[in-house]
N, C-alpha and C. Protein backbone atom coordinates (compact mmCIF):
# COMPACT_ATOMS: atom_id res chain seq x y z
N UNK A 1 -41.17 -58.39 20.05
CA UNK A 1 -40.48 -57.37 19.30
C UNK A 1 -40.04 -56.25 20.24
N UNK A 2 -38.78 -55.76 19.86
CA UNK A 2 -38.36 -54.43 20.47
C UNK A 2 -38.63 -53.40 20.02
N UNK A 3 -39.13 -52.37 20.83
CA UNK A 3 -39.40 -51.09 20.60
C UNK A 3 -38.80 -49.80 20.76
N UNK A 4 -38.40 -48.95 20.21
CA UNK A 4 -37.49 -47.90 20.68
C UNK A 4 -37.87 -47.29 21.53
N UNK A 5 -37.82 -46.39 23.23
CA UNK A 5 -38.11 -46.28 24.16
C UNK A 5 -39.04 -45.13 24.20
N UNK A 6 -40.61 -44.65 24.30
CA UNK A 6 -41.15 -44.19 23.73
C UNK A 6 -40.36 -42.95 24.42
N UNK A 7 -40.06 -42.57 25.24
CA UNK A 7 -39.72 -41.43 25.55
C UNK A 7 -38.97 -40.73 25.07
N UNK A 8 -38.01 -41.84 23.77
CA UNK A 8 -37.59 -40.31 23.38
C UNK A 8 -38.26 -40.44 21.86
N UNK A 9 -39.12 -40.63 21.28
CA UNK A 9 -40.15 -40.78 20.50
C UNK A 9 -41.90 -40.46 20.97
N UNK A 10 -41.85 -39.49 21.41
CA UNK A 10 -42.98 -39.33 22.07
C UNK A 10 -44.00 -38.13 20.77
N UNK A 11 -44.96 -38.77 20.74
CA UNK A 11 -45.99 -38.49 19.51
C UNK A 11 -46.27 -37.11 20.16
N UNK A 12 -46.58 -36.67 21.13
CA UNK A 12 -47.07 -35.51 21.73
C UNK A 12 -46.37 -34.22 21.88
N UNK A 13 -45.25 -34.81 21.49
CA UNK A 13 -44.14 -33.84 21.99
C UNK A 13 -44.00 -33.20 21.29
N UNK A 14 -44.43 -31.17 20.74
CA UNK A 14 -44.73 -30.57 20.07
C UNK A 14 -42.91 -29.19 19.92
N UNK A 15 -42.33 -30.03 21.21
CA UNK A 15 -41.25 -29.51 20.91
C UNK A 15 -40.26 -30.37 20.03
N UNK A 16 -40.85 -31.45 19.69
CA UNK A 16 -39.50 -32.23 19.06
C UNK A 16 -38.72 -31.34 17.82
N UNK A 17 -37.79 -31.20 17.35
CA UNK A 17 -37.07 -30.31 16.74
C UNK A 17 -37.28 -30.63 14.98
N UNK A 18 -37.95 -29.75 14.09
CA UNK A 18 -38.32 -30.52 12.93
C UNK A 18 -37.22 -30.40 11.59
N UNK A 19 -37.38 -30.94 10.80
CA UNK A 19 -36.42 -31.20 9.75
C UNK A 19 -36.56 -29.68 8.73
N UNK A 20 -35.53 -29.56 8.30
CA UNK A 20 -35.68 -27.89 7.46
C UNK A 20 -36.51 -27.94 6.38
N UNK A 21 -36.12 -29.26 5.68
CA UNK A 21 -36.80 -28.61 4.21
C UNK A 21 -38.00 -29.02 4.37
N UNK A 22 -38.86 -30.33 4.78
CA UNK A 22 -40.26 -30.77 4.60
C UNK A 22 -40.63 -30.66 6.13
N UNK A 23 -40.14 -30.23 7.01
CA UNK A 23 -40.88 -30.14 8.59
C UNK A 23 -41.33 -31.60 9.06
N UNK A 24 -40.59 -32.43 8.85
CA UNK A 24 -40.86 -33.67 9.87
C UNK A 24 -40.38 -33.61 10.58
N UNK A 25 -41.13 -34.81 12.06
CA UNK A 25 -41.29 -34.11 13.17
C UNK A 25 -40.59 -35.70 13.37
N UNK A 26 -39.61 -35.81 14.41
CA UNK A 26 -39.35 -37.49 15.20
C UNK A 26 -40.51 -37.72 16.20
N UNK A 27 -41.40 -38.54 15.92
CA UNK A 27 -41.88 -39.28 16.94
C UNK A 27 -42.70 -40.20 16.22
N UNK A 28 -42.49 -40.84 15.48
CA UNK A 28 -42.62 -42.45 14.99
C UNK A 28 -41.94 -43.32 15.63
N UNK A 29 -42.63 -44.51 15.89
CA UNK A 29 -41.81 -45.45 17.06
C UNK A 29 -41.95 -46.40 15.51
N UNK A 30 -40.50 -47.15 15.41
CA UNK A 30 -40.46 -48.05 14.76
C UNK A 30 -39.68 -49.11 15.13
N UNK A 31 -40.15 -50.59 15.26
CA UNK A 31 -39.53 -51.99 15.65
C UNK A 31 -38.43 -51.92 15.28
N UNK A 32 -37.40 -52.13 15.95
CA UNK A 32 -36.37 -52.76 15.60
C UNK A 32 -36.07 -53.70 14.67
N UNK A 33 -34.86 -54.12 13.60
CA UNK A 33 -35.26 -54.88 12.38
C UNK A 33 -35.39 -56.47 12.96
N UNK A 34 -36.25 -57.53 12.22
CA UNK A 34 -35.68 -59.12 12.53
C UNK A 34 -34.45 -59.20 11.72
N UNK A 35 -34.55 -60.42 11.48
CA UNK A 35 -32.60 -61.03 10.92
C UNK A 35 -33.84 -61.64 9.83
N UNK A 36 -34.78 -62.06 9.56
CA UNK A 36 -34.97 -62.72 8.04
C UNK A 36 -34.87 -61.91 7.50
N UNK A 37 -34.01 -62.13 6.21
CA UNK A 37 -33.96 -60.69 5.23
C UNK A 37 -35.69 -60.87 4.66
N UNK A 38 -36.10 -61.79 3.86
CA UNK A 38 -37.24 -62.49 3.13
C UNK A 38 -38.19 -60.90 3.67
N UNK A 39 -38.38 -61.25 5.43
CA UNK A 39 -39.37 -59.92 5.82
C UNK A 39 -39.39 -58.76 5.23
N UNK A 40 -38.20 -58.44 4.84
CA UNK A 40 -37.71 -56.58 4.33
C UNK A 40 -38.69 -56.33 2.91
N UNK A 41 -38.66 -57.86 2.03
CA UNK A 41 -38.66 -57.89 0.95
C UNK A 41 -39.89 -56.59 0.64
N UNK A 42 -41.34 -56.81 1.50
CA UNK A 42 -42.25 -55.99 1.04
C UNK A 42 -42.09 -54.62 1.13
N UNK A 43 -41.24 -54.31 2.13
CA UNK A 43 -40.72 -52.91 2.44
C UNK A 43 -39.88 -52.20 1.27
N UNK A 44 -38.70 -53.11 0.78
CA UNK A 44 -38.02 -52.81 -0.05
C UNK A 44 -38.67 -51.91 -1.66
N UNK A 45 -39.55 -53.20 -2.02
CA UNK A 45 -40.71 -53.17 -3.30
C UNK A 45 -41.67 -52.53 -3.07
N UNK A 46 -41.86 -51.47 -1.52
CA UNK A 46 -43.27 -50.63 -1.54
C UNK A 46 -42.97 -49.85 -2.80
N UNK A 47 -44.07 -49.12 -3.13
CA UNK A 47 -44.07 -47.97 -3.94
C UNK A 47 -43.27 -46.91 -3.09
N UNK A 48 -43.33 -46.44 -2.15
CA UNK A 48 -42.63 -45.43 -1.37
C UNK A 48 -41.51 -45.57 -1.25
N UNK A 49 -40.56 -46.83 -1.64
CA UNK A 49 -39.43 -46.49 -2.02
C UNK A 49 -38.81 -46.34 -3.41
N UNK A 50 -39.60 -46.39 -3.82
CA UNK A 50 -39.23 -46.24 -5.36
C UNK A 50 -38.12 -44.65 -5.52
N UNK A 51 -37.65 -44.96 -6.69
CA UNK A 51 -36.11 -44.24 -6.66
C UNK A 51 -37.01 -42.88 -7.72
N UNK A 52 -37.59 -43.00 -8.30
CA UNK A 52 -38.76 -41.74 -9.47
C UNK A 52 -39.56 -41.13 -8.00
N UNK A 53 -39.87 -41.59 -6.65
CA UNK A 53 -41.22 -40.89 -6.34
C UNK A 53 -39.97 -39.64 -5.07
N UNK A 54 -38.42 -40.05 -5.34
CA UNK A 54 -37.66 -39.33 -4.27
C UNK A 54 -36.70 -37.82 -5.44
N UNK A 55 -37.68 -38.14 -6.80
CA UNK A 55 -37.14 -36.80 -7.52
C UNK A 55 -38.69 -36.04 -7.47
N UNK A 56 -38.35 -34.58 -6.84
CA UNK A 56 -39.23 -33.14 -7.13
C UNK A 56 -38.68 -31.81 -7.73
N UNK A 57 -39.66 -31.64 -7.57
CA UNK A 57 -39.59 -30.36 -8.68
C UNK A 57 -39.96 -29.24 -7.54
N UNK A 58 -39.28 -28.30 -7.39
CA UNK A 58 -39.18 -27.10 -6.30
C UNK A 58 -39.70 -25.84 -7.14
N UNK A 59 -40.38 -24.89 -6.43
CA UNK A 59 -39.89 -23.74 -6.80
C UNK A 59 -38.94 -23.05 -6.59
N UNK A 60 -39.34 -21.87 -7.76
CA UNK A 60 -37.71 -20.87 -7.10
C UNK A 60 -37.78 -20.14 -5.59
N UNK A 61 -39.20 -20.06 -5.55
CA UNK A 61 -39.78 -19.45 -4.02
C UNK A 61 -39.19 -20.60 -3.10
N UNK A 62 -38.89 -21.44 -3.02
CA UNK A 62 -38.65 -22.35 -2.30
C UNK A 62 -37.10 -22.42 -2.16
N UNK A 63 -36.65 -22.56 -3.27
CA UNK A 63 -35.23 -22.57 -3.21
C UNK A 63 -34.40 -21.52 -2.49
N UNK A 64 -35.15 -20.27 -2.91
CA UNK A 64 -34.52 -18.92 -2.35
C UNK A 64 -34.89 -19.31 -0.95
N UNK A 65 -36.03 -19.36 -0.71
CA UNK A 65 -36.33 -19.51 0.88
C UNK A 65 -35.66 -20.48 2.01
N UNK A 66 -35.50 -21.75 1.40
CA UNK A 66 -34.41 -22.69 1.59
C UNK A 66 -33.36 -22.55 1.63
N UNK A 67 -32.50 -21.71 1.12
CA UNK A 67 -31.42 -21.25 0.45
C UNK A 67 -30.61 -22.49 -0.16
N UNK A 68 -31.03 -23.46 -0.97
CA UNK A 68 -30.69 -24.55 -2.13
C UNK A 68 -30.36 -23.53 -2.48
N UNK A 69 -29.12 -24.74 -3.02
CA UNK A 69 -28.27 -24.43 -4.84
C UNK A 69 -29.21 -24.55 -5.77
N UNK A 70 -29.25 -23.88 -7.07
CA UNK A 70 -29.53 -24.13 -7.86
C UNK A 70 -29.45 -25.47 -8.93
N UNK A 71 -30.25 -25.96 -9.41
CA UNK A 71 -30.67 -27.36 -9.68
C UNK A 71 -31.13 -27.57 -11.25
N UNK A 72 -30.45 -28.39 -12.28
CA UNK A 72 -31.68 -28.55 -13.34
C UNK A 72 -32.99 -27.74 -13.57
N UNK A 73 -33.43 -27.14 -14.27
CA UNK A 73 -34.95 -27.10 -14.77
C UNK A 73 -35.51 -28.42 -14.92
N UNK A 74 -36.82 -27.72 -14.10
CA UNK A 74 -37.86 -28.61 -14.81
C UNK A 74 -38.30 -28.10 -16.06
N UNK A 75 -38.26 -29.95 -17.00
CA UNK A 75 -39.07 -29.50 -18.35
C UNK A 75 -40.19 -28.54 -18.78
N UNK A 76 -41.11 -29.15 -17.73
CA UNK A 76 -42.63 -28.61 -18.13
C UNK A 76 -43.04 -27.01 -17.07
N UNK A 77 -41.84 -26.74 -16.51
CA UNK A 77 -42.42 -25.70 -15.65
C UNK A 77 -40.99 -24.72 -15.39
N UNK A 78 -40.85 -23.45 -15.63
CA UNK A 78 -39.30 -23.20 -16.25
C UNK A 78 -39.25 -22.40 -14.51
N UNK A 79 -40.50 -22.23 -13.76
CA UNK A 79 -40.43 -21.88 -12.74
C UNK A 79 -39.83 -22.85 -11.22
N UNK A 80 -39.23 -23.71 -11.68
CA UNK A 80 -39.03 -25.38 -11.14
C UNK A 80 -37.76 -25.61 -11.40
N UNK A 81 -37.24 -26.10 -10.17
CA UNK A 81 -36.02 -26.95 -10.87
C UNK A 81 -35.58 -28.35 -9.73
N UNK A 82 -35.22 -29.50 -10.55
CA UNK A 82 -35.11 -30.72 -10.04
C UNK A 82 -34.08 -31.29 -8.51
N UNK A 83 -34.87 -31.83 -7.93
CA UNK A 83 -33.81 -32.13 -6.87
C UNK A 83 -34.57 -33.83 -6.71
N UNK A 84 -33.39 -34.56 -6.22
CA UNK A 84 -33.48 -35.68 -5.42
C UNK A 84 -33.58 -36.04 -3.66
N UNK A 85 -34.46 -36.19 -3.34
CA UNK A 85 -34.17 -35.87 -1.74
C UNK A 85 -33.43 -37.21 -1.46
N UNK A 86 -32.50 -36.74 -0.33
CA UNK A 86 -31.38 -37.71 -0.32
C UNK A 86 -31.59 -38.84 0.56
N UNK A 87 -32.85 -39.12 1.06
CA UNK A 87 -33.19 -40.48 1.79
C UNK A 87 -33.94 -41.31 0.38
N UNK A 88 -34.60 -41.16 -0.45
CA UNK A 88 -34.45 -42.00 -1.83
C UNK A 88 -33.28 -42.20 -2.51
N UNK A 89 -32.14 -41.09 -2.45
CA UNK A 89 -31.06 -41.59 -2.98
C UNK A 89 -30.25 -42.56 -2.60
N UNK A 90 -30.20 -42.81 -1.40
CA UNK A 90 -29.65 -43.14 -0.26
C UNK A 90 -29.93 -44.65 -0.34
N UNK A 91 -31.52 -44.95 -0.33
CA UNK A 91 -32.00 -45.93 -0.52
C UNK A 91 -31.88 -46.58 -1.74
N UNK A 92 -31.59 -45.53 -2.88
CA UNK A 92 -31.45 -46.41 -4.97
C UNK A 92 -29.79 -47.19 -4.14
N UNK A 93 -29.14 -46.33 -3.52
CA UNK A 93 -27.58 -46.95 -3.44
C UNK A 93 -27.84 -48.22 -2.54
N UNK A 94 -28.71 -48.58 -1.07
CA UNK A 94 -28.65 -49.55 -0.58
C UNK A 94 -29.37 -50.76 -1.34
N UNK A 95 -30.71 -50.11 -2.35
CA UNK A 95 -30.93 -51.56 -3.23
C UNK A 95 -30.39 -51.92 -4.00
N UNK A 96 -29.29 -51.22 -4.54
CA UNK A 96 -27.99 -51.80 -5.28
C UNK A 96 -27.15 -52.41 -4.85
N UNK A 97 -26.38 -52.02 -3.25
CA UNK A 97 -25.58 -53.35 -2.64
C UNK A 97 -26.43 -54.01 -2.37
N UNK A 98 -27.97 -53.88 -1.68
CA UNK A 98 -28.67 -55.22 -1.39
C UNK A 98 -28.13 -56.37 -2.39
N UNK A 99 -29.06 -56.05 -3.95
CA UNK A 99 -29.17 -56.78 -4.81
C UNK A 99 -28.07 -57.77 -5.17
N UNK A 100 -27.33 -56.68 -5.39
CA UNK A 100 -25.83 -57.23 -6.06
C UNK A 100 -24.49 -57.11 -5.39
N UNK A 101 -24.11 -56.45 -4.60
CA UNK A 101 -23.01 -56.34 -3.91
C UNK A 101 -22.29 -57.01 -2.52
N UNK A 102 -23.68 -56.75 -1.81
CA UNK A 102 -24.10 -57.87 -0.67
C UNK A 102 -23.54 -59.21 -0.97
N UNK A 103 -24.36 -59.61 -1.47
CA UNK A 103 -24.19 -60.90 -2.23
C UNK A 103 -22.60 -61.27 -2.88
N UNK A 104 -22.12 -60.99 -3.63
CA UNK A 104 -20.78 -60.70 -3.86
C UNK A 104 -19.67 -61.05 -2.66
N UNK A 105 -19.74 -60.06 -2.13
CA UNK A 105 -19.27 -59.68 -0.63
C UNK A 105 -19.50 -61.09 0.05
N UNK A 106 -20.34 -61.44 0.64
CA UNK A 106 -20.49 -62.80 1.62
C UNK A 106 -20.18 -64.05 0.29
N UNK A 107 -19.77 -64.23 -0.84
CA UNK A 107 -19.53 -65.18 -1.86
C UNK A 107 -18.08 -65.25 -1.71
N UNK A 108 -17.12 -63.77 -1.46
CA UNK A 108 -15.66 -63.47 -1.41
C UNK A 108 -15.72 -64.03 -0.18
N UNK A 109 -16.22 -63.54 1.22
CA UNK A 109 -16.11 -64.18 2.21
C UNK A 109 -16.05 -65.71 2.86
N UNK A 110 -17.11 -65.75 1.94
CA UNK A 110 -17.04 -67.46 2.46
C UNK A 110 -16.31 -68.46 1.22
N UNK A 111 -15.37 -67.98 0.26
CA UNK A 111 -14.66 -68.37 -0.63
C UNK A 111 -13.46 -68.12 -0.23
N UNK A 112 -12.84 -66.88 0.76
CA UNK A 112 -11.67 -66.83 0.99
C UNK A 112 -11.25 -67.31 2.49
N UNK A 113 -12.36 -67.29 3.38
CA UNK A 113 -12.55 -67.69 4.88
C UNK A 113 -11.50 -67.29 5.45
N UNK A 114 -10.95 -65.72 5.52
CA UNK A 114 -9.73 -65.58 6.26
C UNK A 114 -10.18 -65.99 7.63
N UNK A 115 -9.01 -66.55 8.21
CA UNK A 115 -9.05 -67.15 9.43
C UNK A 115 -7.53 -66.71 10.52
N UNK A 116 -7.63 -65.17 10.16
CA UNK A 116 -6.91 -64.55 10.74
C UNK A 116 -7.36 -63.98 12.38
N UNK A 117 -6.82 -64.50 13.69
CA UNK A 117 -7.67 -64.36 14.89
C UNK A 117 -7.33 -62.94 15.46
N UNK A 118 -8.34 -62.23 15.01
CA UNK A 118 -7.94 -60.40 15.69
C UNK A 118 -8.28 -60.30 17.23
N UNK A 119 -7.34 -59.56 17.99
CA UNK A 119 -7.34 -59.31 19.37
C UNK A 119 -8.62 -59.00 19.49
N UNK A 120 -9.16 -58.77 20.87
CA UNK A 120 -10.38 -57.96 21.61
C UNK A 120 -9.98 -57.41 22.86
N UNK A 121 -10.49 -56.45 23.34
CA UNK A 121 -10.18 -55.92 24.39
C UNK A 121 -10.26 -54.69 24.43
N UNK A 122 -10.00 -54.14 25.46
CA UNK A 122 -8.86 -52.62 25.40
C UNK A 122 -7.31 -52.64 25.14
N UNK A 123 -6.66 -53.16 24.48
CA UNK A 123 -5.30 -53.34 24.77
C UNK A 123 -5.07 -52.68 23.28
N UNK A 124 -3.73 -52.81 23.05
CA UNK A 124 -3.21 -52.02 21.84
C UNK A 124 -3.52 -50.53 21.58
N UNK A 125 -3.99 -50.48 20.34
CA UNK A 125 -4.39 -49.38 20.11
C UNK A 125 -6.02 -48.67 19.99
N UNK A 126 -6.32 -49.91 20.72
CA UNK A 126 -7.66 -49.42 21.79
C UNK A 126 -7.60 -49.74 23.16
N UNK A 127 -7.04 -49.51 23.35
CA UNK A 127 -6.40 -49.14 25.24
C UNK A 127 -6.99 -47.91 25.17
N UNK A 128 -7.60 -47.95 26.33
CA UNK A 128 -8.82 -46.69 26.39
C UNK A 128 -9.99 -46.44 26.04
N UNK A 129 -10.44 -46.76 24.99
CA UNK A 129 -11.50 -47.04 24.04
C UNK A 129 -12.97 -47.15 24.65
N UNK A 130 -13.97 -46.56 24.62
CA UNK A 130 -14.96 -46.84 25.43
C UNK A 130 -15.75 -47.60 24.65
N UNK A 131 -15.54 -48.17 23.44
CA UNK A 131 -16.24 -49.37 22.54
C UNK A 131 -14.46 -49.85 21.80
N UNK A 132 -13.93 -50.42 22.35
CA UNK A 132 -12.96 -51.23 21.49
C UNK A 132 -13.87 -52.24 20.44
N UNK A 133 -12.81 -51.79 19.33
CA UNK A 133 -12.95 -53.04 17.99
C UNK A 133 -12.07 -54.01 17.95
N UNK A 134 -12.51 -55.08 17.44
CA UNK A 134 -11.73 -56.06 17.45
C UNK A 134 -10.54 -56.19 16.40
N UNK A 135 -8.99 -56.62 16.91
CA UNK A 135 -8.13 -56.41 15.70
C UNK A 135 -7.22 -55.03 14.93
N UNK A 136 -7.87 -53.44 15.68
CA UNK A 136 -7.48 -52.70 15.08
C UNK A 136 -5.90 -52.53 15.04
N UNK A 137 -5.24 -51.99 14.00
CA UNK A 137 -4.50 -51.98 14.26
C UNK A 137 -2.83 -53.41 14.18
N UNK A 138 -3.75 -54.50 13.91
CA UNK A 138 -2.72 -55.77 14.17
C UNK A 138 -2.49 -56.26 12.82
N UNK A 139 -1.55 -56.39 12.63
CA UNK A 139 -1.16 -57.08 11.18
C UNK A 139 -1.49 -58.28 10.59
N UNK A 140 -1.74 -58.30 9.33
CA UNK A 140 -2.15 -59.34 8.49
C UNK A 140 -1.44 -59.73 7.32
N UNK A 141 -1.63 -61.14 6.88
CA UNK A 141 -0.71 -61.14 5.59
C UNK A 141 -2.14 -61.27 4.51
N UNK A 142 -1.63 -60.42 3.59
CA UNK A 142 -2.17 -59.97 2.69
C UNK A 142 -1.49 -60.26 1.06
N UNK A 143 -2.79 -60.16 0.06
CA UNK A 143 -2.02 -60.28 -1.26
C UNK A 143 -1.68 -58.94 -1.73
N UNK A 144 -1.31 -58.45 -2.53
CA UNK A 144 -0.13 -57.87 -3.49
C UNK A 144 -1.71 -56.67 -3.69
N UNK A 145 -1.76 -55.92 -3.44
CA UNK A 145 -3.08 -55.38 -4.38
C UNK A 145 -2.29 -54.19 -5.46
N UNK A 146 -1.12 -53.59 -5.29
CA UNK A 146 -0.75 -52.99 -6.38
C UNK A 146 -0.44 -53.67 -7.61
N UNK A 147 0.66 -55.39 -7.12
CA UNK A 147 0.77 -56.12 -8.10
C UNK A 147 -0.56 -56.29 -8.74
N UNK A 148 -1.62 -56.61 -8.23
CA UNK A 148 -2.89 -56.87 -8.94
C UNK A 148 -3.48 -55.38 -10.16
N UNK A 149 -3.07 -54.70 -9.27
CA UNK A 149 -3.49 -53.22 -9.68
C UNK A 149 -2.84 -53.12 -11.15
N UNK A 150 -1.49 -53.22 -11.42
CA UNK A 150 -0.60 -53.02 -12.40
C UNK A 150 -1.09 -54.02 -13.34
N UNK A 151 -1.25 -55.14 -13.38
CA UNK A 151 -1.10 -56.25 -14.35
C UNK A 151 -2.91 -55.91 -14.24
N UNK A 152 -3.97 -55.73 -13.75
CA UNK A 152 -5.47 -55.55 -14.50
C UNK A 152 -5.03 -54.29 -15.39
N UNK A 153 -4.07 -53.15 -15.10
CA UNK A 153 -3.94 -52.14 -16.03
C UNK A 153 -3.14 -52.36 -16.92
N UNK A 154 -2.32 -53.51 -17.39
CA UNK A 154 -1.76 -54.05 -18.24
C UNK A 154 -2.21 -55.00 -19.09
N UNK A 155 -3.70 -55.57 -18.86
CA UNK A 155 -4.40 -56.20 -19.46
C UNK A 155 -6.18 -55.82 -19.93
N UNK A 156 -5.82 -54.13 -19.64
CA UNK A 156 -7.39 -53.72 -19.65
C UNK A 156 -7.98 -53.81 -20.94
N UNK A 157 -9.00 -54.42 -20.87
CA UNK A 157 -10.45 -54.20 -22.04
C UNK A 157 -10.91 -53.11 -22.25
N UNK A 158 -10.09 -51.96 -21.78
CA UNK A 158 -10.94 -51.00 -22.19
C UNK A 158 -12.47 -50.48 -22.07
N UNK A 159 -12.78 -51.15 -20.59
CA UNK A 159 -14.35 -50.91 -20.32
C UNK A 159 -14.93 -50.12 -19.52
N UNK A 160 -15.88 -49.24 -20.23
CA UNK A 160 -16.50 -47.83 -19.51
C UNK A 160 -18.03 -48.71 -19.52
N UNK A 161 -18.22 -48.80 -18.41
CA UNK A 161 -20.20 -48.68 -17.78
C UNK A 161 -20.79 -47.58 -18.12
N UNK A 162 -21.23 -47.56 -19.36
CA UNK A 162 -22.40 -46.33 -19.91
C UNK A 162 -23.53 -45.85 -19.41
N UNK A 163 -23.93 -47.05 -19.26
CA UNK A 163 -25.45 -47.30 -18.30
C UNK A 163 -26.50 -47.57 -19.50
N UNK A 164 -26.03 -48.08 -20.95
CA UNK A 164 -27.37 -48.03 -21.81
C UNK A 164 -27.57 -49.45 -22.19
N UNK A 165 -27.58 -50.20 -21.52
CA UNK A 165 -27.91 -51.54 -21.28
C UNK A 165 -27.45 -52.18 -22.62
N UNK A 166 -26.49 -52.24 -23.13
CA UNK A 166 -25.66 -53.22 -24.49
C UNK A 166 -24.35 -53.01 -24.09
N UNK A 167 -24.03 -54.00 -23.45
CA UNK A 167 -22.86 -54.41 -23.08
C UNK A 167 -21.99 -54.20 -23.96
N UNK A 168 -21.95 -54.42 -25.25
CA UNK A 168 -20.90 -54.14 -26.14
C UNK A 168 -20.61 -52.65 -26.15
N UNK A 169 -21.27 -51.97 -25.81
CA UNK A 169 -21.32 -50.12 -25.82
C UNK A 169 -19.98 -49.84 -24.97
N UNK A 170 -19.84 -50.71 -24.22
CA UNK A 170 -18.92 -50.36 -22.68
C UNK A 170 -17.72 -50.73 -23.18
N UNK A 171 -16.95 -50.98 -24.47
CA UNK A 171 -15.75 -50.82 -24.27
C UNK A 171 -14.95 -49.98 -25.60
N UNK A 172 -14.36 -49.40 -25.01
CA UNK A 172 -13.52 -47.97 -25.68
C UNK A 172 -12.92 -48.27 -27.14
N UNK A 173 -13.33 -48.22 -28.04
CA UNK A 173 -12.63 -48.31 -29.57
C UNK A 173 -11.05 -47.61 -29.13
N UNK A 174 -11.07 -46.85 -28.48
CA UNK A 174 -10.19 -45.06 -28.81
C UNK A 174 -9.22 -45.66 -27.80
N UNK A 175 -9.40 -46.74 -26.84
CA UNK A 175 -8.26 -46.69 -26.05
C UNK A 175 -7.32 -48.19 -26.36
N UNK A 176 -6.19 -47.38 -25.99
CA UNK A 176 -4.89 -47.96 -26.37
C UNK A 176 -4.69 -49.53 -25.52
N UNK A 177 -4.77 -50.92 -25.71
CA UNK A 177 -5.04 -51.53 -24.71
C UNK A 177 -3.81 -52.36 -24.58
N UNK A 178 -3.39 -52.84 -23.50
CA UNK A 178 -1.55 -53.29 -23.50
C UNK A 178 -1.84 -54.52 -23.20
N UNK A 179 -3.35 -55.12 -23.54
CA UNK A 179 -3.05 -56.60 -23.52
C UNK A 179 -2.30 -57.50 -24.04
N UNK A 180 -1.90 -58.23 -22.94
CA UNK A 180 -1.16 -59.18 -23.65
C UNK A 180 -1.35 -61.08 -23.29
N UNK A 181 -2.82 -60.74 -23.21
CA UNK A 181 -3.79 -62.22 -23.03
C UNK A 181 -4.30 -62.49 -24.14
């Protein structure tokens, strides 16, 4: 396994520069990832990532001191108000493409197999480039995405994602629909 170079992760190092709101400090050395996803799985499902344990409840002493925006009340404490710290949020959004989007994504990919061959190099419009990408810049033939755009808005269902789990909830009585399927 690879390790990140302790030196610039050094546990001792009392100057390392700490984070504003909770004072963490960098010097955790952590492995580099493997390629089995399967491994992540227990990491993913700890309790410590759970998406409820990355919402707190602040004080106002805190907030002022912090200088946070102002936030929701907390219910039970009117001296409190709600925040999400944004490495749980961060993480609810990556176990959502994990789950479902990911997946999706490499299904389009290996269903459409463009086999379009993009340049490498420095040349084009990475001439110069001290990390050239491959392809930038070079043309492709492509489908229609406005034509697509127009005719899904000419055939819409009328569907809003509520989030209250009955699918039938998600589509609009009130809107006008120009299907013509």
């Amino acid at each position: 396994m690879i390790y990140y170079p302790q030196r610039k992760c050094n546990a001792i190092d009392k100057k390392a520069p700490l984070t504003e709101f909770v004072e963490l400090r960098t010097d955790i050395l952590i492995p580099i990832g493997e390629l089995e996803e399967s491994l992540y799985d227990p990491v993913w499902n700890s309790p410590q990532m759970s998406d409820e344990l990355g919402v707190v409840a602040l004080s106002e002493d805190f907030i002022k001191h912090k200088n946070l925006p102002h936030a929701m009340r907390y219910p039970w404490d009117k001296d409190k108000h709600v925040y999400v710290l944004t490495f749980h949020h961060s993480i609810h959004c990556l176990r959502y493409l994990r789950h479902h989007c990911m997946n999706i994504l490499r299904e389009d990919m290996f269903c459409h197999a463009d086999d379009t061959p993009r340049y490498t190099g420095r040349l084009h419009s990475q001439a110069g480039k001290d990390h050239p990408q491959a392809g930038i810049g070079q043309m492709r033939k492509c489908r229609d995405f406005n034509k697509l755009f127009e005719w899904s808005n000419e055939h819409s269902a009328c569907y809003t994602d509520i989030g209250n789990g009955n699918p039938k909830d998600y589509f609009r009585k009130d809107c006008v629909s120009a299907s013509k399927a």
